[in-house]
N, C-alpha and C. Protein backbone atom coordinates (compact mmCIF):
# COMPACT_ATOMS: atom_id res chain seq x y z
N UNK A 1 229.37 117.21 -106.28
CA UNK A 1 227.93 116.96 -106.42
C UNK A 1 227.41 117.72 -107.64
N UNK A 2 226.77 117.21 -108.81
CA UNK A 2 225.80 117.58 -109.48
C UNK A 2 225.32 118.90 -109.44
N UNK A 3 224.74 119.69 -110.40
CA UNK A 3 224.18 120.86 -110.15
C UNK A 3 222.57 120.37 -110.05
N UNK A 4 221.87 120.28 -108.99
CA UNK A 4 220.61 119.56 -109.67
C UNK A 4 219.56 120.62 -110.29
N UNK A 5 219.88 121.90 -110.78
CA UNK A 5 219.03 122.52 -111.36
C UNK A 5 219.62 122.58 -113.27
N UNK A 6 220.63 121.63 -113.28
CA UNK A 6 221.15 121.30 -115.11
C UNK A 6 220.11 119.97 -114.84
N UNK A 7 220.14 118.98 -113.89
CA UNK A 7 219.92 117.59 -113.94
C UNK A 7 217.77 118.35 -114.47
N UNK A 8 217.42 119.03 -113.58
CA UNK A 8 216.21 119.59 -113.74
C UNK A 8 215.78 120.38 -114.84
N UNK A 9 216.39 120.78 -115.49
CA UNK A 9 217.04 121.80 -116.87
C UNK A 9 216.51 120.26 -117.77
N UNK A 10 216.80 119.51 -117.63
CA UNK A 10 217.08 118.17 -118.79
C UNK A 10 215.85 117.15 -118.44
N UNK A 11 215.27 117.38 -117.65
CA UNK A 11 213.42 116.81 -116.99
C UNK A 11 214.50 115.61 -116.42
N UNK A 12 215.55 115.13 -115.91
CA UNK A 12 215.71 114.54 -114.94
C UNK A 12 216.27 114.10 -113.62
N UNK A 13 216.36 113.48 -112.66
CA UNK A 13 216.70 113.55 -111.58
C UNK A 13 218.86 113.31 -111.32
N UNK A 14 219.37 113.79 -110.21
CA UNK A 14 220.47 113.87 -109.83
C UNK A 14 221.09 112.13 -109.75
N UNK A 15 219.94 111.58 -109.57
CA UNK A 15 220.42 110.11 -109.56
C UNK A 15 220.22 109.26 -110.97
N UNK A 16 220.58 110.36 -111.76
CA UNK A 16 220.32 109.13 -113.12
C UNK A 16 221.56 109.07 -114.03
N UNK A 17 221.28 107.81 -114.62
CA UNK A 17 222.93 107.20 -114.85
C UNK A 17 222.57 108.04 -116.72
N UNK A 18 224.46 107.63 -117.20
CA UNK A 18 225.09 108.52 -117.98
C UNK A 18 224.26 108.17 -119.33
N UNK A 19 223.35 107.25 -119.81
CA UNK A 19 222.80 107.00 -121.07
C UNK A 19 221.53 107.60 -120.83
N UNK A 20 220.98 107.99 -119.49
CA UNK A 20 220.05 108.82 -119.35
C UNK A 20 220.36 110.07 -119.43
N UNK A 21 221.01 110.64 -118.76
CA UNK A 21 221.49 111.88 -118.82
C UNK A 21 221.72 111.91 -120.70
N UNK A 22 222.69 111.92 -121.20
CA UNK A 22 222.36 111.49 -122.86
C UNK A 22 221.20 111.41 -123.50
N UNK A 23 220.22 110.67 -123.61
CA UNK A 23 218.94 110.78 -123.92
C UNK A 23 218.23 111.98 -123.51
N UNK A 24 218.14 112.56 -122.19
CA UNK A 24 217.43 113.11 -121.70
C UNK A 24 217.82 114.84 -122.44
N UNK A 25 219.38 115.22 -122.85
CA UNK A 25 219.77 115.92 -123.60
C UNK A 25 219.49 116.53 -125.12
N UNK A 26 219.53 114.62 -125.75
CA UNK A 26 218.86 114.41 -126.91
C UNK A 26 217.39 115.02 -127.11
N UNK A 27 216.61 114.44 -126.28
CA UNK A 27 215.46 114.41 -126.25
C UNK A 27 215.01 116.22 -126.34
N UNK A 28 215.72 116.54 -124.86
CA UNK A 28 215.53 118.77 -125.04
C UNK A 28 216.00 119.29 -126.37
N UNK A 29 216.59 119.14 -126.89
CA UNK A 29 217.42 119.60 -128.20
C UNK A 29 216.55 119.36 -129.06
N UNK A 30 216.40 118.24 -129.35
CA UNK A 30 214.96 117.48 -130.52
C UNK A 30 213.75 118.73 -130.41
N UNK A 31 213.39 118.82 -128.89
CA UNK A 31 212.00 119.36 -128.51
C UNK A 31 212.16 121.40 -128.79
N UNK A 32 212.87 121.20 -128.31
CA UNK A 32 213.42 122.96 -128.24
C UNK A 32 214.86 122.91 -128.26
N UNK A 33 214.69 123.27 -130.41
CA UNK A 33 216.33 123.71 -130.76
C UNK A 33 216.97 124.78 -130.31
N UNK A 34 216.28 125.75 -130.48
CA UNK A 34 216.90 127.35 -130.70
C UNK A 34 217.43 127.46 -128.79
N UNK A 35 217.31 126.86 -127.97
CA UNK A 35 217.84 126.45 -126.76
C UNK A 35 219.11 125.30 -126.51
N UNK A 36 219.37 124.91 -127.61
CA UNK A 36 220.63 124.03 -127.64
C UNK A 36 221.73 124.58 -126.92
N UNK A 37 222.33 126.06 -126.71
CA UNK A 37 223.38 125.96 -126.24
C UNK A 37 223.34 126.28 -124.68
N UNK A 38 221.84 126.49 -124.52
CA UNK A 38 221.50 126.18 -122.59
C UNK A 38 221.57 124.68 -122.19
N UNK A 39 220.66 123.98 -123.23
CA UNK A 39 221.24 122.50 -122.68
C UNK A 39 222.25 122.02 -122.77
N UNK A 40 223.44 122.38 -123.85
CA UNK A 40 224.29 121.67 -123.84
C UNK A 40 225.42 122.33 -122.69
N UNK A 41 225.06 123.57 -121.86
CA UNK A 41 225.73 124.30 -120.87
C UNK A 41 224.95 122.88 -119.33
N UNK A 42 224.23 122.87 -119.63
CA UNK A 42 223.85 122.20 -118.58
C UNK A 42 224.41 120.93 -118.57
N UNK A 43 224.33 120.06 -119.77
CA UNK A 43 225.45 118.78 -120.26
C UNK A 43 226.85 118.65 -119.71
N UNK A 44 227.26 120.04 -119.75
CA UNK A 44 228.55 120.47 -119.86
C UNK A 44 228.85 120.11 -117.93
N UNK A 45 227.88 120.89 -117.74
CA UNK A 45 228.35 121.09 -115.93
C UNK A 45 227.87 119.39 -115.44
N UNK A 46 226.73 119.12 -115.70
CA UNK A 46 226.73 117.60 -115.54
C UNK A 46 228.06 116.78 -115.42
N UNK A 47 228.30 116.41 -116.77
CA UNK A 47 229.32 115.56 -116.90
C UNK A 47 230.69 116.32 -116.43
N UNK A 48 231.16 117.15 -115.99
CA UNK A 48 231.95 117.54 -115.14
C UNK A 48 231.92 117.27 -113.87
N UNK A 49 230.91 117.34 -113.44
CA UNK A 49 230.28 116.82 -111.72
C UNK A 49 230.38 115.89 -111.41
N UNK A 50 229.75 114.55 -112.67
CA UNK A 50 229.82 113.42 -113.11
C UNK A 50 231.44 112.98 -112.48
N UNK A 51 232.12 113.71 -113.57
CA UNK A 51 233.69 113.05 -114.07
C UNK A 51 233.22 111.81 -115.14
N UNK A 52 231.84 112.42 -115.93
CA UNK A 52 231.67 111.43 -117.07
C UNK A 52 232.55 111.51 -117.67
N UNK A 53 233.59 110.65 -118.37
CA UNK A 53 234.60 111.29 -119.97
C UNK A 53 233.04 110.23 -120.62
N UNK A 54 232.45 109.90 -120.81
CA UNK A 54 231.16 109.36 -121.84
C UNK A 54 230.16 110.64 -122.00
N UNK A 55 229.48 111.48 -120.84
CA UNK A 55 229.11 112.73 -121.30
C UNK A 55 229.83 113.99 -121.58
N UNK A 56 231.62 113.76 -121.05
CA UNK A 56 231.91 114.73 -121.72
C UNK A 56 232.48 114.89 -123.08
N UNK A 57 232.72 113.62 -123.08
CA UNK A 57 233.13 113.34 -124.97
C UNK A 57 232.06 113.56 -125.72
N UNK A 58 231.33 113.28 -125.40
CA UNK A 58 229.20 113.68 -125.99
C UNK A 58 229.54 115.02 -126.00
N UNK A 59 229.95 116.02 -124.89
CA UNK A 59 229.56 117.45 -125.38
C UNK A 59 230.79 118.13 -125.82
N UNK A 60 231.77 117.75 -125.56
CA UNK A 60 233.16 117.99 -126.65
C UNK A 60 232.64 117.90 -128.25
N UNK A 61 232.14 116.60 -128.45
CA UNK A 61 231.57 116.25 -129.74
C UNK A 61 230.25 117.75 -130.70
N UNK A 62 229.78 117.72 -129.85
CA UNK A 62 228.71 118.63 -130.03
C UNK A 62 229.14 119.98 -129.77
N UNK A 63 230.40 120.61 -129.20
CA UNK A 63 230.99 121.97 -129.77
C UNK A 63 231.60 121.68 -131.03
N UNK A 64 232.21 120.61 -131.03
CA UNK A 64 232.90 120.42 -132.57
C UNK A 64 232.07 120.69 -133.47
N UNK A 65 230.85 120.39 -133.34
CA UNK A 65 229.72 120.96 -134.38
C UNK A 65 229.73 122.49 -134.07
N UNK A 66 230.19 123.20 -133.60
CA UNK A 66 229.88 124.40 -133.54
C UNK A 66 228.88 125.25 -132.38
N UNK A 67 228.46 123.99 -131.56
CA UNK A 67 227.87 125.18 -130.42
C UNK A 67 228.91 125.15 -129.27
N UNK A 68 229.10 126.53 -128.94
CA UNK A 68 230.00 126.92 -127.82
C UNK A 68 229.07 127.25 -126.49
N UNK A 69 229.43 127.22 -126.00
CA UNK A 69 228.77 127.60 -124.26
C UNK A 69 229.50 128.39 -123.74
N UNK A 70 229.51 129.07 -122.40
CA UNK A 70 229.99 130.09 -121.31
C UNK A 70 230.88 128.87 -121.19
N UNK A 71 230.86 127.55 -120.88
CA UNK A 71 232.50 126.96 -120.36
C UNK A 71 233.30 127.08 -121.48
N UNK A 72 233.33 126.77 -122.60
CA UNK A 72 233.85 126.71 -123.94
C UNK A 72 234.79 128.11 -123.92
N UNK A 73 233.89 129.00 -123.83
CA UNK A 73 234.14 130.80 -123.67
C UNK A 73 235.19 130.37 -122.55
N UNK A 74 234.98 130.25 -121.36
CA UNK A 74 235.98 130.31 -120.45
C UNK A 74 237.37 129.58 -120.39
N UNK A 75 237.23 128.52 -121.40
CA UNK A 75 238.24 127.81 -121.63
C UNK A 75 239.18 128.41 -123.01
N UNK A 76 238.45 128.85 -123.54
CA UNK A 76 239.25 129.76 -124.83
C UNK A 76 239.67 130.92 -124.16
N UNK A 77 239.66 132.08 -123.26
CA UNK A 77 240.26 132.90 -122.83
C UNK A 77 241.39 132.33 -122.03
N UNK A 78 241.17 131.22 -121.04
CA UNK A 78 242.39 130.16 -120.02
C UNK A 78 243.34 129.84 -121.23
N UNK A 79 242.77 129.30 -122.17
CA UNK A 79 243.88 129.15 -123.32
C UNK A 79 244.70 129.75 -123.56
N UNK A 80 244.32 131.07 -123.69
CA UNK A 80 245.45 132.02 -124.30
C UNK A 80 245.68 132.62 -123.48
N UNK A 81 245.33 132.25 -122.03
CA UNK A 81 245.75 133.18 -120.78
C UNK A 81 245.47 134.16 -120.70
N UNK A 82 243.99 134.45 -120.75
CA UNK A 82 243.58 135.82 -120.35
C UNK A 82 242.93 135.66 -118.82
N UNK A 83 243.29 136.65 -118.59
CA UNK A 83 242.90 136.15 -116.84
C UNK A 83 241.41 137.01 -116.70
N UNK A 84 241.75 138.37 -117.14
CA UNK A 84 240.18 138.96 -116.87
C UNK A 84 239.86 139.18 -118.22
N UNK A 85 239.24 138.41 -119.01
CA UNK A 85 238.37 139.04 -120.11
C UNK A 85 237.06 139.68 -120.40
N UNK A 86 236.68 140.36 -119.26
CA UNK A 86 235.95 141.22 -119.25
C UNK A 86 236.28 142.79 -119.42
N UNK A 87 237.89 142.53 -119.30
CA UNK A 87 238.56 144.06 -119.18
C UNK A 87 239.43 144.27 -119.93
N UNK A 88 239.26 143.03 -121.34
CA UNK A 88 240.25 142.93 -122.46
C UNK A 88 239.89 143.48 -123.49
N UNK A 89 240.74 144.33 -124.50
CA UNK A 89 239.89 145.06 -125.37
C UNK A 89 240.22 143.56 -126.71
N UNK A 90 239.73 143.82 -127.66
CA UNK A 90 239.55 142.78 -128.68
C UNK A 90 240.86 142.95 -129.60
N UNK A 91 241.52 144.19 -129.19
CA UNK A 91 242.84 144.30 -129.72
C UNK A 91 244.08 143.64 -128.76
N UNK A 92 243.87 143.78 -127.40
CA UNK A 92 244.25 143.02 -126.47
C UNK A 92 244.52 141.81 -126.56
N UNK A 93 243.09 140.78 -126.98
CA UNK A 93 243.08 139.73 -127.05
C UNK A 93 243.56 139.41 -128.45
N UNK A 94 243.68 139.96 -129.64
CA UNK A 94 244.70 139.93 -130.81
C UNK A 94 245.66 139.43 -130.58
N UNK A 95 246.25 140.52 -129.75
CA UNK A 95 247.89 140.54 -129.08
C UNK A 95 248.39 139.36 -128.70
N UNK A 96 247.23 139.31 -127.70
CA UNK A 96 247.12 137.85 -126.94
C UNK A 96 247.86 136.58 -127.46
N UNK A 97 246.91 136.39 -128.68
CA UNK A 97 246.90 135.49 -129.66
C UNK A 97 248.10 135.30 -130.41
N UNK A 98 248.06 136.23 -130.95
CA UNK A 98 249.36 136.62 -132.38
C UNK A 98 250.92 136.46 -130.85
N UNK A 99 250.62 136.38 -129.85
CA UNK A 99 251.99 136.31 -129.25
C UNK A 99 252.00 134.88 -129.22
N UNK A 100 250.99 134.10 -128.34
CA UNK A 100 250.99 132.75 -128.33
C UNK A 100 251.27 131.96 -129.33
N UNK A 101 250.53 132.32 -130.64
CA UNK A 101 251.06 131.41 -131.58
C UNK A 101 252.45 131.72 -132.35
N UNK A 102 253.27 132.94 -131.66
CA UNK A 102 254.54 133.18 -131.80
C UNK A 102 254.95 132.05 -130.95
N UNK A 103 254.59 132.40 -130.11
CA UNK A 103 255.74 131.53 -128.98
C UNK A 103 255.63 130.06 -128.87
N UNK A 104 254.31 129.26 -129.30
CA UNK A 104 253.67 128.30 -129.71
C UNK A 104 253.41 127.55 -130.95
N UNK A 105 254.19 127.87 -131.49
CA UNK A 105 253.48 127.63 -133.35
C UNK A 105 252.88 126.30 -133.57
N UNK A 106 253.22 125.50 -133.03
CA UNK A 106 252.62 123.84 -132.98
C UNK A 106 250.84 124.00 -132.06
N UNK A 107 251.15 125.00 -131.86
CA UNK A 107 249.46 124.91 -131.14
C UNK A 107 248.57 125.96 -131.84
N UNK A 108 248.72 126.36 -132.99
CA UNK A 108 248.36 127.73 -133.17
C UNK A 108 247.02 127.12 -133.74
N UNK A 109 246.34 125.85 -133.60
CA UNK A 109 245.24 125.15 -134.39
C UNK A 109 244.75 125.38 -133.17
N UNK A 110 244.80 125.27 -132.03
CA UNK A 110 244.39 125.84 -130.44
C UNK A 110 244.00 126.58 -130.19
N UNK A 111 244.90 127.41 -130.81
CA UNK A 111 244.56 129.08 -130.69
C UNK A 111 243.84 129.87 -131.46
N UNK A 112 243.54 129.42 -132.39
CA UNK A 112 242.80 129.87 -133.55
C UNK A 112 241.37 129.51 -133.23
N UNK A 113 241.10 127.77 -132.93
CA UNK A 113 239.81 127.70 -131.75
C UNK A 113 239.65 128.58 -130.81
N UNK A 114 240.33 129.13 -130.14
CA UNK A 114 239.84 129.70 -128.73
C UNK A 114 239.11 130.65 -129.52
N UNK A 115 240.45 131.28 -130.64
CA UNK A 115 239.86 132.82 -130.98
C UNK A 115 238.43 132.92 -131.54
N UNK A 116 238.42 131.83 -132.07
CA UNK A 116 236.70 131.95 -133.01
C UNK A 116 235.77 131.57 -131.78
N UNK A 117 235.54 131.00 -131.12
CA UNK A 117 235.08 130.92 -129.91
C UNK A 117 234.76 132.15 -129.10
N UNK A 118 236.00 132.90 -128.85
CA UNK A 118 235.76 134.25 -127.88
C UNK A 118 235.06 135.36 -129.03
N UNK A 119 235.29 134.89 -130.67
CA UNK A 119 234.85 136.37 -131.75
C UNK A 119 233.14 136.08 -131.62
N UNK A 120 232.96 134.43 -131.70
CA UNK A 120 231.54 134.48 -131.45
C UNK A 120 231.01 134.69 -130.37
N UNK A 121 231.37 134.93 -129.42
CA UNK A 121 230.28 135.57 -128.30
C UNK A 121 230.60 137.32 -128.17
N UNK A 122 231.88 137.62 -128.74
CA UNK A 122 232.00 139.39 -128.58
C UNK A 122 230.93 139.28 -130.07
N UNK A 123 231.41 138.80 -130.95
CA UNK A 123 230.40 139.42 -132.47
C UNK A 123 230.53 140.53 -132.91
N UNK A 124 231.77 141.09 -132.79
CA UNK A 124 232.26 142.36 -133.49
C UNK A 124 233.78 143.10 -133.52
N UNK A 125 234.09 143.82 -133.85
CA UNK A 125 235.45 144.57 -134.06
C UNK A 125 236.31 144.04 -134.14
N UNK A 126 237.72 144.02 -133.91
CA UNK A 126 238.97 143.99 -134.53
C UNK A 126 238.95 142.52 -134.73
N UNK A 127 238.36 141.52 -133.71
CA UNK A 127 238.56 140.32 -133.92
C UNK A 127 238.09 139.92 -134.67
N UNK A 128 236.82 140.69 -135.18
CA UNK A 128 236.05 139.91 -135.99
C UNK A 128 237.00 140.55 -137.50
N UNK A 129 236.94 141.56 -137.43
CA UNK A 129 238.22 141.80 -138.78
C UNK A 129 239.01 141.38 -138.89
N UNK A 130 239.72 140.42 -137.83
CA UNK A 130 240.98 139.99 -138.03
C UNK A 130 240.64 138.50 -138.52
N UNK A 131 239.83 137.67 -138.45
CA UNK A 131 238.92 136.41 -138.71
C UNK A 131 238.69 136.50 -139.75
N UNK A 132 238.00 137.60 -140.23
CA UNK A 132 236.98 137.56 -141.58
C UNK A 132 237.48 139.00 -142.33
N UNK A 133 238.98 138.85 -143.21
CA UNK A 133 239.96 140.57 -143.79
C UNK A 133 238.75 140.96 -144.87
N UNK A 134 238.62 139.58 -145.65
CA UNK A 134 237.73 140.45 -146.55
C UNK A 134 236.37 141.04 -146.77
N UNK A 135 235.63 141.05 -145.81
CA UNK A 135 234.32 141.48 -145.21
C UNK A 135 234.94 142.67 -144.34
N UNK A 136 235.63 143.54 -144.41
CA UNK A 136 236.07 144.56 -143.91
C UNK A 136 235.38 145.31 -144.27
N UNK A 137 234.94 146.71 -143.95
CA UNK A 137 234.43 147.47 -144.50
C UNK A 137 233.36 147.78 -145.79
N UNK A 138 232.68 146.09 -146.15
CA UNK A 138 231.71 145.83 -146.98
C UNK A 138 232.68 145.64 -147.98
N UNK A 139 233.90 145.53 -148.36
CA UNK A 139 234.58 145.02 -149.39
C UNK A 139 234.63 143.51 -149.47
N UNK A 140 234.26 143.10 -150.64
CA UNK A 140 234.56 141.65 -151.04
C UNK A 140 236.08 141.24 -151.76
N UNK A 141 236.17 140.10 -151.81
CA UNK A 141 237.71 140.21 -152.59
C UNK A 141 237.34 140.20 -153.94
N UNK A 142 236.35 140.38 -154.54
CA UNK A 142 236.11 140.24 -155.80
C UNK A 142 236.43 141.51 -156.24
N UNK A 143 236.38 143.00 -155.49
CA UNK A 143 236.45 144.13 -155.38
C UNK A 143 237.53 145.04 -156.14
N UNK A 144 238.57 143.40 -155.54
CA UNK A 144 240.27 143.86 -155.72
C UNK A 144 240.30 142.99 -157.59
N UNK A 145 239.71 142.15 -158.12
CA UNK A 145 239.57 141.80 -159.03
C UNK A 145 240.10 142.97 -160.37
N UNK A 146 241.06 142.21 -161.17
CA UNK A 146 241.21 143.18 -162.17
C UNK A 146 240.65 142.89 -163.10
């Protein structure tokens, strides 16, 4: 069953079909951007409830643009098999990584998603140094320039 407080989140009811639900998404996003990645969390649990693949290809589509959600987050730690990432240090989850795409190398385009995924909601330290070498310590690579 539906969460009916996402269906209420989106101004509509538990009984409305999948081009509504869609519109009704459209429509919150249009009205109040800087809230996009609450509605599209609510999208998310919808069309899961659903078993839409039409709203969930809609919000697959729309992380590909770059907004992630708490499921997105939870699915990038399952990725790389972190079981508690609340108790993972960001060097941990390095490890994590740099083992999987050892042991994985054909998926390491996978893994490299999860990781930017989990760096944007931590937003700091090793991961984020390990993402972004030359923004280290306020050095640019122009720095190293001879």
């Amino acid at each position: 069953m539906p969460n009916d407080s996402s269906f209420a989140a989106l101004g509509i009811v538990s009984e409305s079909e999948e081009i509504a639900v869609l519109d009704a998404y459209k429509k919150q996003i249009k009205d109040d951007p800087k809230n996009t990645i609450f509605y599209l969390s609510c999208l998310q649990d919808i069309g899961s409830s659903m078993e839409s693949k039409r709203i969930n290809q809609f919000a697959q589509n729309e992380s590909l643009r770059g907004y992630y959600t708490k499921f997105d987050l939870a699915r990038a730690y399952q990725l790389l098999e972190i079981d508690q990432p609340d108790f993972a240090t960001d060097d941990a989850v390095l490890a994590t990584y740099q083992s999987r795409c050892f042991d994985y190398p054909e998926r390491e385009g996978e893994f490299h998603k999860a990781l930017l995924i989990i760096q944007r909601y931590r937003q700091n330290g090793a991961i984020d140094d390990f993402i972004n070498p030359s923004e280290k310590k306020g050095l640019s690579s122009s720095t190293f320039a001879a």
